[in-house]
Protein backbone atom coordinates (compact mmCIF):
# COMPACT_ATOMS: atom_id res chain seq x y z
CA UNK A 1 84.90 117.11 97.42
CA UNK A 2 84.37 117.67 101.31
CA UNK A 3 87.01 115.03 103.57
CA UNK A 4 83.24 113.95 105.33
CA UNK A 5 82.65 112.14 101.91
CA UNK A 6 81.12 108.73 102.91
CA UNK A 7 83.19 105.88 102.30
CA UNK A 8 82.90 101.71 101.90
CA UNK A 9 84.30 98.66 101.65
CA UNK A 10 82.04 96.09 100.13
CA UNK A 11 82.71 92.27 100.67
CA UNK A 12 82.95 89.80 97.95
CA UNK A 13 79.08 88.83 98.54
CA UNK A 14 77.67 92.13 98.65
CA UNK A 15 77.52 95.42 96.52
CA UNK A 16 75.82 98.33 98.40
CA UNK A 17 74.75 100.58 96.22
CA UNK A 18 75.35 103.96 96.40
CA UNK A 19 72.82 107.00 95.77
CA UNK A 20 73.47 110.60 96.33
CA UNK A 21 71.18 113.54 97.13
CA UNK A 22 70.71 116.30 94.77
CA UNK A 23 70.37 119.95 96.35
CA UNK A 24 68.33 122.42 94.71
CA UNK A 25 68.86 126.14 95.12
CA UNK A 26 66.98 129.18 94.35
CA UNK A 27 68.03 132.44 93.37
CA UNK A 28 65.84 135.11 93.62
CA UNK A 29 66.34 138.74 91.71
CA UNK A 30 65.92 142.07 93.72
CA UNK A 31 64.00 144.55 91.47
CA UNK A 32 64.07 148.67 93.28
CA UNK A 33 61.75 151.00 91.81
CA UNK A 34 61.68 154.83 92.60
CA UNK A 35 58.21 155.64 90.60
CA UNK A 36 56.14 154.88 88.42
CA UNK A 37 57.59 154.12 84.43
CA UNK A 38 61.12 155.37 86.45
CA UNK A 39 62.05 151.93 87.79
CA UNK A 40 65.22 150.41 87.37
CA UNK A 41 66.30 147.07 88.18
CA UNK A 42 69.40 146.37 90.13
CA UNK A 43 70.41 142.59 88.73
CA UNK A 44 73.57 140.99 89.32
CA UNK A 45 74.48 139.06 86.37
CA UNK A 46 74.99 135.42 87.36
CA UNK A 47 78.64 134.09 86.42
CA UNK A 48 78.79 131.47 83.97
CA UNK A 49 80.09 127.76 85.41
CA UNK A 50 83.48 126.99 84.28
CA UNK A 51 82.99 124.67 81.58
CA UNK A 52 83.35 121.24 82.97
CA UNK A 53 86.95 119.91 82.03
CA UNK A 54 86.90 116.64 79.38
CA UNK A 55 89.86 114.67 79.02
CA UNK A 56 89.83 112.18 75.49
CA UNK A 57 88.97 108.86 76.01
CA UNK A 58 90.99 107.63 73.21
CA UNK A 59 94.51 107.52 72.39
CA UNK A 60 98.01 104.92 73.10
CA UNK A 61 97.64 105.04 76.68
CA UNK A 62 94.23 104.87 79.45
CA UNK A 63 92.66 107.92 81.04
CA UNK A 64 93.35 108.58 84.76
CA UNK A 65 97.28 107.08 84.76
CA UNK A 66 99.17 110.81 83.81
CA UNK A 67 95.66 112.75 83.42
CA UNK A 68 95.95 115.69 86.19
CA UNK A 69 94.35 114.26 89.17
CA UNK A 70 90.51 114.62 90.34
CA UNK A 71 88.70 115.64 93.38
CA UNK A 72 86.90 112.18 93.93
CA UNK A 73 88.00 108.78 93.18
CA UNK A 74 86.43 105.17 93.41
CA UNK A 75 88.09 101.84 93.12
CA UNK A 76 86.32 98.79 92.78
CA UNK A 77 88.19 95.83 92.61
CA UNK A 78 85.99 92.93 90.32
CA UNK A 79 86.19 88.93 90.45
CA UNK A 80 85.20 87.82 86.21
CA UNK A 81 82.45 85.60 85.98
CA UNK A 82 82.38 85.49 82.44
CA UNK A 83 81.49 81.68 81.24
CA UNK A 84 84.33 81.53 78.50
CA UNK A 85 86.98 83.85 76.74
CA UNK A 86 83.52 85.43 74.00
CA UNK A 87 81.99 86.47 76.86
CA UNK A 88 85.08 87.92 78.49
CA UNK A 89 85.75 89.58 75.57
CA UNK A 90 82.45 90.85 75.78
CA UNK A 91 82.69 92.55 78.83
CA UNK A 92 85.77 94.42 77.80
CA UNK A 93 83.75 95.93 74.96
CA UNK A 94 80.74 96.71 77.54
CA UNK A 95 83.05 98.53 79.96
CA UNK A 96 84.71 100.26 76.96
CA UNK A 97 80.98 101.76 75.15
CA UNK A 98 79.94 102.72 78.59
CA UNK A 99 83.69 104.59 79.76
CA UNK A 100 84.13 106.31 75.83
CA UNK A 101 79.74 107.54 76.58
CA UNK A 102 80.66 108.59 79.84
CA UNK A 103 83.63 110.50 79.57
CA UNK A 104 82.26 112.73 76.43
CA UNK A 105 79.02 113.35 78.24
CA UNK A 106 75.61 113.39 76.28
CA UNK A 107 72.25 112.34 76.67
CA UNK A 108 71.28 108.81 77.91
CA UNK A 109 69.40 106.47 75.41
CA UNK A 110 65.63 106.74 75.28
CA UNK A 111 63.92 103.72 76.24
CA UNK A 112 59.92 103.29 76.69
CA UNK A 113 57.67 104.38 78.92
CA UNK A 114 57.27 100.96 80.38
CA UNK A 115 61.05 99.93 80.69
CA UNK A 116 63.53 100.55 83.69
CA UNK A 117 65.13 103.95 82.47
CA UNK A 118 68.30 103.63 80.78
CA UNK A 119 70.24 105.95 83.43
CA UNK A 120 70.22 106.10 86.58
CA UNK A 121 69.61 110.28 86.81
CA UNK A 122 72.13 111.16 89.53
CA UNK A 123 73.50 113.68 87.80
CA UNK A 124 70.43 114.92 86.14
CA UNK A 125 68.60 114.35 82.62
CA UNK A 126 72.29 115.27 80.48
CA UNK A 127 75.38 113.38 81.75
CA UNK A 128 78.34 115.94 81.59
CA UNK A 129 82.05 114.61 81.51
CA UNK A 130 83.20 116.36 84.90
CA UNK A 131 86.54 115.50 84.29
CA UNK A 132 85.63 111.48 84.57
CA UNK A 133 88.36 109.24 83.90
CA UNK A 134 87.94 105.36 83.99
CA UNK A 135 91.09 103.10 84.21
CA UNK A 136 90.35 99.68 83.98
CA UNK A 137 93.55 97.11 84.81
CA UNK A 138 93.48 93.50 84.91
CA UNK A 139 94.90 91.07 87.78
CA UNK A 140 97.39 88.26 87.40
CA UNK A 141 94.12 85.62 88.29
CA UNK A 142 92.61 86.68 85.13
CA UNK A 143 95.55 84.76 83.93
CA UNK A 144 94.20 81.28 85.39
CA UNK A 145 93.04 78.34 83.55
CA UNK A 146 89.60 79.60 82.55
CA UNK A 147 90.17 82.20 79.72
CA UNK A 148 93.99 80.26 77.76
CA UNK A 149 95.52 83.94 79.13
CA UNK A 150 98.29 82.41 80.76
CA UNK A 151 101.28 82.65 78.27
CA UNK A 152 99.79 86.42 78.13
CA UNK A 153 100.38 87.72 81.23
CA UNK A 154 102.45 90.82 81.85
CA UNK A 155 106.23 89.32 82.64
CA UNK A 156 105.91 91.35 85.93
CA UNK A 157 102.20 90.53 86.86
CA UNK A 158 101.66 88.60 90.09
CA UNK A 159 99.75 88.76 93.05
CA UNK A 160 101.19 91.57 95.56
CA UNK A 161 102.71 90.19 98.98
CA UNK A 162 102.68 90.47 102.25
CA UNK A 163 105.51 92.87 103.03
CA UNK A 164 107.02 93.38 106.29
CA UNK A 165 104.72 95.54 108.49
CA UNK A 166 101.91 94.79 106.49
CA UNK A 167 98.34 93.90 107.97
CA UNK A 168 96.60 92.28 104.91
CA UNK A 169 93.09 91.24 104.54
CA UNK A 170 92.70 89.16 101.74
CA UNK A 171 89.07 90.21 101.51
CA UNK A 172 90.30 93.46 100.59
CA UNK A 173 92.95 92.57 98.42
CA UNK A 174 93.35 91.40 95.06
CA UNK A 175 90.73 90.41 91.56
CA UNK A 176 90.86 89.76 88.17
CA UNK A 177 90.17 93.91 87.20
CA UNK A 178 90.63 96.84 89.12
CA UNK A 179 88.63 99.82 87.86
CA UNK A 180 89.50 102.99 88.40
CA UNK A 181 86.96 105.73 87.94
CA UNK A 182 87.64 109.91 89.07
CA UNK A 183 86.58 112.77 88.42
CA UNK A 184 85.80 116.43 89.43
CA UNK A 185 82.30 115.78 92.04
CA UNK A 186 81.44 112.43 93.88
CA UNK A 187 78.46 112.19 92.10
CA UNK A 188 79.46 111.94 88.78
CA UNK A 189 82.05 108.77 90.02
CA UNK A 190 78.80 107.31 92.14
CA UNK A 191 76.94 107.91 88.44
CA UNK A 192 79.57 106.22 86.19
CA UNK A 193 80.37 103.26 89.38
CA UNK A 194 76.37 102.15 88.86
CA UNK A 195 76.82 102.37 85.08
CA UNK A 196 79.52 100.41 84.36
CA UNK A 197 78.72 97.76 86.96
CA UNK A 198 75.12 97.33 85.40
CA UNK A 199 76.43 97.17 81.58
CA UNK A 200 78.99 94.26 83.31
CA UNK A 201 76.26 92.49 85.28
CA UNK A 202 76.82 88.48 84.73
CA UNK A 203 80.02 89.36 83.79
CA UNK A 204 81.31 90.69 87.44
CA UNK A 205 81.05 90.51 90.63
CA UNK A 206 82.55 93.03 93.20
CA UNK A 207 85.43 91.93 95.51
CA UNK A 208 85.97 95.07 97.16
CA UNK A 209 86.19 98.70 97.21
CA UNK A 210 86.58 102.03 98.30
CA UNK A 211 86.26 105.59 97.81
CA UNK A 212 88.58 108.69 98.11
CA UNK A 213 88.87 112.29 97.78
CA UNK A 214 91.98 114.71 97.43
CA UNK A 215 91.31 117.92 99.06
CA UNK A 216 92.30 121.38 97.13
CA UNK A 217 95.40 122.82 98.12
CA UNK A 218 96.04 124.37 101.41
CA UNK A 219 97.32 126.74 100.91
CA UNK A 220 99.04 125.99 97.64
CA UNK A 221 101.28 123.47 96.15
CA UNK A 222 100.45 119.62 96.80
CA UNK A 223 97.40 118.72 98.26
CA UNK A 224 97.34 116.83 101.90
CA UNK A 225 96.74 113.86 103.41
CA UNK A 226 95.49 113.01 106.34
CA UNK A 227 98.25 113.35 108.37
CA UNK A 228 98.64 116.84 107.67
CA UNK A 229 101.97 116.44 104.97
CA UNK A 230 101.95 117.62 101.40
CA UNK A 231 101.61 113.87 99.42
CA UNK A 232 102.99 113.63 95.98
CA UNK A 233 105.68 116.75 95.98
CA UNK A 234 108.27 114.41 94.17
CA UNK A 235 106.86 113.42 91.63
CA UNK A 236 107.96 112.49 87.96
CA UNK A 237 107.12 114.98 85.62
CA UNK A 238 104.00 113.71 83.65
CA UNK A 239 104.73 116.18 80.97
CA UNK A 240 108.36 115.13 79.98
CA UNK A 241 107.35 112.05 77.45
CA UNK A 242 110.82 110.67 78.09
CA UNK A 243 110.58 110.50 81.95
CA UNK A 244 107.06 108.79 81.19
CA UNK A 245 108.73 106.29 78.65
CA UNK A 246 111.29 105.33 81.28
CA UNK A 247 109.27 105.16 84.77
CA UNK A 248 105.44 104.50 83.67
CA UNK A 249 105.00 103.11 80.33
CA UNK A 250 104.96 98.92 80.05
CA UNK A 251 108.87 97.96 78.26
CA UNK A 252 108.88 98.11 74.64
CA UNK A 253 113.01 96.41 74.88
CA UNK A 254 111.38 92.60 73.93
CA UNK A 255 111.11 91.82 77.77
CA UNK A 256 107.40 92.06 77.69
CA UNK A 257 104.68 90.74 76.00
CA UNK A 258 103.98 92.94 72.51
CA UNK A 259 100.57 93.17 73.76
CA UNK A 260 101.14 95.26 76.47
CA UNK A 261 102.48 98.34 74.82
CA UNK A 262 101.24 101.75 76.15
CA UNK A 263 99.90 99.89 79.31
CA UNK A 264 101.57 100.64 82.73
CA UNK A 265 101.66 98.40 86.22
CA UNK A 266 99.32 99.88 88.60
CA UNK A 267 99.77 99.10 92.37
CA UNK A 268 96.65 100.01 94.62
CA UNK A 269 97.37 100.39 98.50
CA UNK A 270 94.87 100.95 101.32
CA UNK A 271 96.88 101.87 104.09
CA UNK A 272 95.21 102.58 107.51
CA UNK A 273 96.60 105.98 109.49
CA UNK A 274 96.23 105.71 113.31
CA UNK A 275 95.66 109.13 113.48
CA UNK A 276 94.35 109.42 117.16
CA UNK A 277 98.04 107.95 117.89
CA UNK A 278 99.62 110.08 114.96
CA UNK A 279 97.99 113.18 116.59
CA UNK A 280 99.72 112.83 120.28
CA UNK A 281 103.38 113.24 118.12
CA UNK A 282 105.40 116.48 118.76
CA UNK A 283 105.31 117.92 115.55
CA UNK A 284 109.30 118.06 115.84
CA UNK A 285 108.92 114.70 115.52
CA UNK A 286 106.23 114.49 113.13
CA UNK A 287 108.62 116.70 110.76
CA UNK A 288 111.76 114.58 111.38
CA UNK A 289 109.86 111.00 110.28
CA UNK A 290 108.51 112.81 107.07
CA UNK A 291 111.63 114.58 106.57
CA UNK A 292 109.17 117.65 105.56
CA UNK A 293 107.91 120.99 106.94
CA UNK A 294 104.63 120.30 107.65
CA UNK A 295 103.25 123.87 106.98
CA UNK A 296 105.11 124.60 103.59
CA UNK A 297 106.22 120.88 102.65
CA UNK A 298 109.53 121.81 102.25
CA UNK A 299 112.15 119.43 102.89
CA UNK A 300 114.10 120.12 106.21
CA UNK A 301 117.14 121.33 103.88
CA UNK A 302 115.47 124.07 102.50
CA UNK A 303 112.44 126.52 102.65
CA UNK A 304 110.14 125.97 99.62
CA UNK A 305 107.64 122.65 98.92
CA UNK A 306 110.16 122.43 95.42
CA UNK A 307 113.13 122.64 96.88
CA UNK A 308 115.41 119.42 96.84
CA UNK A 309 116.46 117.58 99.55
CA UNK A 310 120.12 118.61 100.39
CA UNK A 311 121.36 115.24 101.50
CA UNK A 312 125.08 115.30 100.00
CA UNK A 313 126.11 118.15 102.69
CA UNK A 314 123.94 116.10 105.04
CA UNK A 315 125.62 112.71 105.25
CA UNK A 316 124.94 112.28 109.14
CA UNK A 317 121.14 112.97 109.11
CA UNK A 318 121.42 116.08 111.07
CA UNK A 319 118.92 118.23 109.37
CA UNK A 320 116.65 115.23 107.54
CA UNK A 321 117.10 112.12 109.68
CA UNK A 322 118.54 109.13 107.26
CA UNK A 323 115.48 107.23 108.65
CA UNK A 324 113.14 109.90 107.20
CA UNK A 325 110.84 108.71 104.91
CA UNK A 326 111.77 111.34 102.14
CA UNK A 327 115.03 109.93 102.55
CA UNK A 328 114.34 106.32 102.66
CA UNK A 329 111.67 106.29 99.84
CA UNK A 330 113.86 107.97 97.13
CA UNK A 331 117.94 108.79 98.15
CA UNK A 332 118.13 110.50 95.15
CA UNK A 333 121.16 109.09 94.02
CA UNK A 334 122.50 108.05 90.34
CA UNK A 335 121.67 103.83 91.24
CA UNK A 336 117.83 104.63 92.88
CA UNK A 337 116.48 107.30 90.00
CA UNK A 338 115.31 104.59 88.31
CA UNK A 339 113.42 103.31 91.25
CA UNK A 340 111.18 105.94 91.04
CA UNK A 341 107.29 106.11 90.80
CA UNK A 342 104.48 108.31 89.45
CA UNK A 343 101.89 108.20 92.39
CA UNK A 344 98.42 109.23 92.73
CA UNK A 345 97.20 109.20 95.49
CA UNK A 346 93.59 109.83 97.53
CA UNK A 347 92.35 110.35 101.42
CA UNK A 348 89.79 108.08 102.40
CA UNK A 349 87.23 108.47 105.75
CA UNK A 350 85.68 104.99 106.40
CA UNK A 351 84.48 106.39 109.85
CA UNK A 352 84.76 104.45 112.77
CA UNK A 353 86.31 101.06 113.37
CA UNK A 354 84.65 98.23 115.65
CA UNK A 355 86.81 99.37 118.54
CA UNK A 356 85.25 103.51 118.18
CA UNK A 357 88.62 104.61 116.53
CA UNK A 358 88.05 106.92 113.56
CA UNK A 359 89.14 104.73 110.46
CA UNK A 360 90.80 107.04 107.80
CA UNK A 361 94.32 106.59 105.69
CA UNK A 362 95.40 106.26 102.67
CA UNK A 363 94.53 104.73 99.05
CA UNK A 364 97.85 104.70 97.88
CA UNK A 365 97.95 104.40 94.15
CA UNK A 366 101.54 104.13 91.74
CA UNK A 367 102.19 103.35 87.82
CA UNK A 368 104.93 101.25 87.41
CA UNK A 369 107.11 100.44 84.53
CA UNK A 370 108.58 97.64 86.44
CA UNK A 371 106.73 96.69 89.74
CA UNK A 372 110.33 94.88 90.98
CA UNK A 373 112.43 97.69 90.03
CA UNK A 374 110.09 100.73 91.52
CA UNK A 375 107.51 99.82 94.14
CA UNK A 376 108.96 96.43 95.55
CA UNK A 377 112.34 97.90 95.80
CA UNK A 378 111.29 101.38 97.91
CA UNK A 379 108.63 99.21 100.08
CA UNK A 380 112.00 97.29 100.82
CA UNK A 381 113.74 100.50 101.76
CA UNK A 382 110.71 101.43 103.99
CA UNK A 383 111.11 98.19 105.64
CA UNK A 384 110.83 99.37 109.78
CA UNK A 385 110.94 102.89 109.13
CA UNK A 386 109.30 104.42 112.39
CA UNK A 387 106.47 105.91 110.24
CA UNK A 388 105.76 102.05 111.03
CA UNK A 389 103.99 102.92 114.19
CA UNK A 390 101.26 105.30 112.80
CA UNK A 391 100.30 103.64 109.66
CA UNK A 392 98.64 99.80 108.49
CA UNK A 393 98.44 98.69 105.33
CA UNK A 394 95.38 96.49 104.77
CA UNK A 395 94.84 95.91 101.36
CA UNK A 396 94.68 96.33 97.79
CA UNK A 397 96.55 94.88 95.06
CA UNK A 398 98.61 94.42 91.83
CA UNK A 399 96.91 95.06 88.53
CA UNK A 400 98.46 96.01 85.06
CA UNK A 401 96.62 98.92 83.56
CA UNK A 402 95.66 98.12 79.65
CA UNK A 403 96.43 100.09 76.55
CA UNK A 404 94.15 102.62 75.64
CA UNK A 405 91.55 102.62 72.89
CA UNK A 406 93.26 104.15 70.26
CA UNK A 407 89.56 104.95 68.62
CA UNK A 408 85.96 104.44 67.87
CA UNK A 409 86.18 100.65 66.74
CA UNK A 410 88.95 100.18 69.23
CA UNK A 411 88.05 98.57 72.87
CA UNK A 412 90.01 98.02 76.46
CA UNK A 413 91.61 94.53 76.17
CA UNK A 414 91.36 93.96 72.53
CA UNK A 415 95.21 93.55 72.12
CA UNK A 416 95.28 90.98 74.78
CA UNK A 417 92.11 89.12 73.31
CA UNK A 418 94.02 89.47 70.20
């Protein structure tokens, strides 16, 4: 997906939405012929597509948390109007049909000649899976009065703060679900964002959202954002099941509700960069907030994007300032591993702002085992770090990702319905 992707927020009151072009393209087939009955023709054989990657809907845990990540995101935070806990339950079991149809891929249901058409066609007559993922999390004020939800809710749940250096917009922030939807081409989220939300309509109503993209890697390694740094290098391993059990997966020690199990906290982040600003920097000085190269992402101890930060023969902050934000984020030390998080996160271009400043940033995205423990403690830690100055977050919200659907009769939110 191109960084000139378009992006929105949308206001409580009013869902634009979204339709995308499609582009057709010709080939033509040169044919060179010497003589009569003595022609030959010279065609190149067109290379197969890759086939277009699938990832199971079904199993303990949600799509989109550990699955690799995808070129194009969308996040669309929803306020429940459901009337009463049936027709909540309801729209769990909507969301669910539509996510488990649109993740396989297949053909769309055939309806008469006279009736609105079943899909919406943006990605053609056959919906392919594209490597779609759809996370759908729930809010701690779906845990109000109006569904009896409240001895349910996740010990951890509540509704995220205003931290120190924070900008919030409460119109941007916040709602009883978040969904998640990515996958390999914008089009295919734009597709599954208009078929989800019309399978839920009467049951939601959007808050907010916005859309994002991850670039491919330049030249290797992590992908950017738009600050120019290598984002994610760090990470947990999403392969070792054991790092997953202890930093991403909801408790299983009694501390949480039983319901929960094979769910994970998911934090959501929009965080303005003031790029024009960011852009004066020396990129000295650039390097010594990140505490990164920013050509190979290496950190300022070594000389490979892998490498770890050497920070027991550099106690004084000579070669990675202690005020980096390597540094602050995760010290790497025996009493912080467990602060750790498993992020995910996308660019997003909103354009301009009201003032003619290009609006761009950040949706920064985590899974939490313990939102106190991991993402509360390192925002703490990044409390008036001087990366301060560049960036704003605006935004976004708590949410605690369900279990998966561990199969056909199986649906998002059944054990907490349960």
């Amino acid at each position: 997906m191109s960084g000139n992707e378009p992006t929105r927020i949308v206001g409580r009151r009013g869902f634009l939405g979204a339709g995308i072009g499609a582009a057709a393209v010709a080939a033509g087939i040169g044919t060179a012929a010497s003589g009569v009955g003595r022609g030959t023709a010279n065609v190149t054989p067109e290379k197969s597509p890759p086939a277009p990657r699938r990832f199971a809907f079904h199993g303990a845990h949600q799509q989109g948390i550990i699955t690799p990540p995808q070129a194009a995101s969308a996040f669309l935070a929803l306020d429940v109007t459901a009337a009463n806990r049936s027709e909540l339950q309801e729209l769990f079991q909507s969301i669910t049909a539509r996510a488990r149809f649109l993740t396989a891929g297949g053909a769309p249901e055939t309806v008469g000649i006279t009736a609105p058409p079943s899909d919406s066609g943006v990605v053609g007559p056959e919906v392919g899976p594209d490597g779609l993922t759809v996370t759908l999390s729930v809010g701690a004020s779906l845990f109000d009065h109006r569904y009896g939800l409240g001895e349910r809710i996740p010990a951890r749940l509540r509704t995220m703060p205003d931290f120190p250096n924070d900008a919030l917009r409460r119109d941007v922030c916040d709602g009883d679900l978040m969904l998640q939807l990515r996958a390999d081409h914008a089009d295919t989220v734009i597709h599954a964002m208009r078929d989800i939300t019309r399978a839920a309509r009467g049951g939601v109503q959007v808050r907010w959202r916005m859309d994002g993209f991850i670039s491919p890697p330049r030249p290797s390694g992590t992908p950017r954002n738009l600050m120019g740094f290598k984002d994610g290098t760090a990470n947990p391993d999403i392969d070792d099941p054991a790092q997953m059990a202890r930093l991403v997966w909801a408790a299983t020690d009694g501390s949480e509700p039983a319901w929960t199990a094979g769910g994970s906290y998911h934090v959501v982040r929009l965080i303005r960069m003031l790029v024009e600003f960011w852009d004066r920097v020396s990129l000295r000085e650039q390097e010594n907030m990140i505490g990164r190269s920013r050509d190979v992402g290496a950190p300022l101890t070594g000389v490979r994007e892998t490498d770890a930060p050497d920070y027991l023969n550099d106690p004084n902050g000579d070669a990675i300032p202690t005020g980096a934000h390597i540094r602050l984020a995760n010290p790497r030390t025996p009493t912080t591993d467990s602060s750790r998080l498993l992020r995910r996160g996308y660019n997003y271009d909103a354009g301009l702002d009201a003032n003619g400043q290009l609006d761009m940033g950040l949706i920064f995205t985590t899974f939490n085992q313990d939102l106190e423990r991991q993402f509360a403690t390192v925002q703490r830690r990044l409390v008036d770090e001087a990366l301060t100055d560049y960036i704003s977050p605006f935004g976004g919200g708590y949410y605690f990702a369900l279990p998966g659907a561990q199969d056909e009769h199986d649906w998002l939110g059944r054990t907490l319905m349960s």
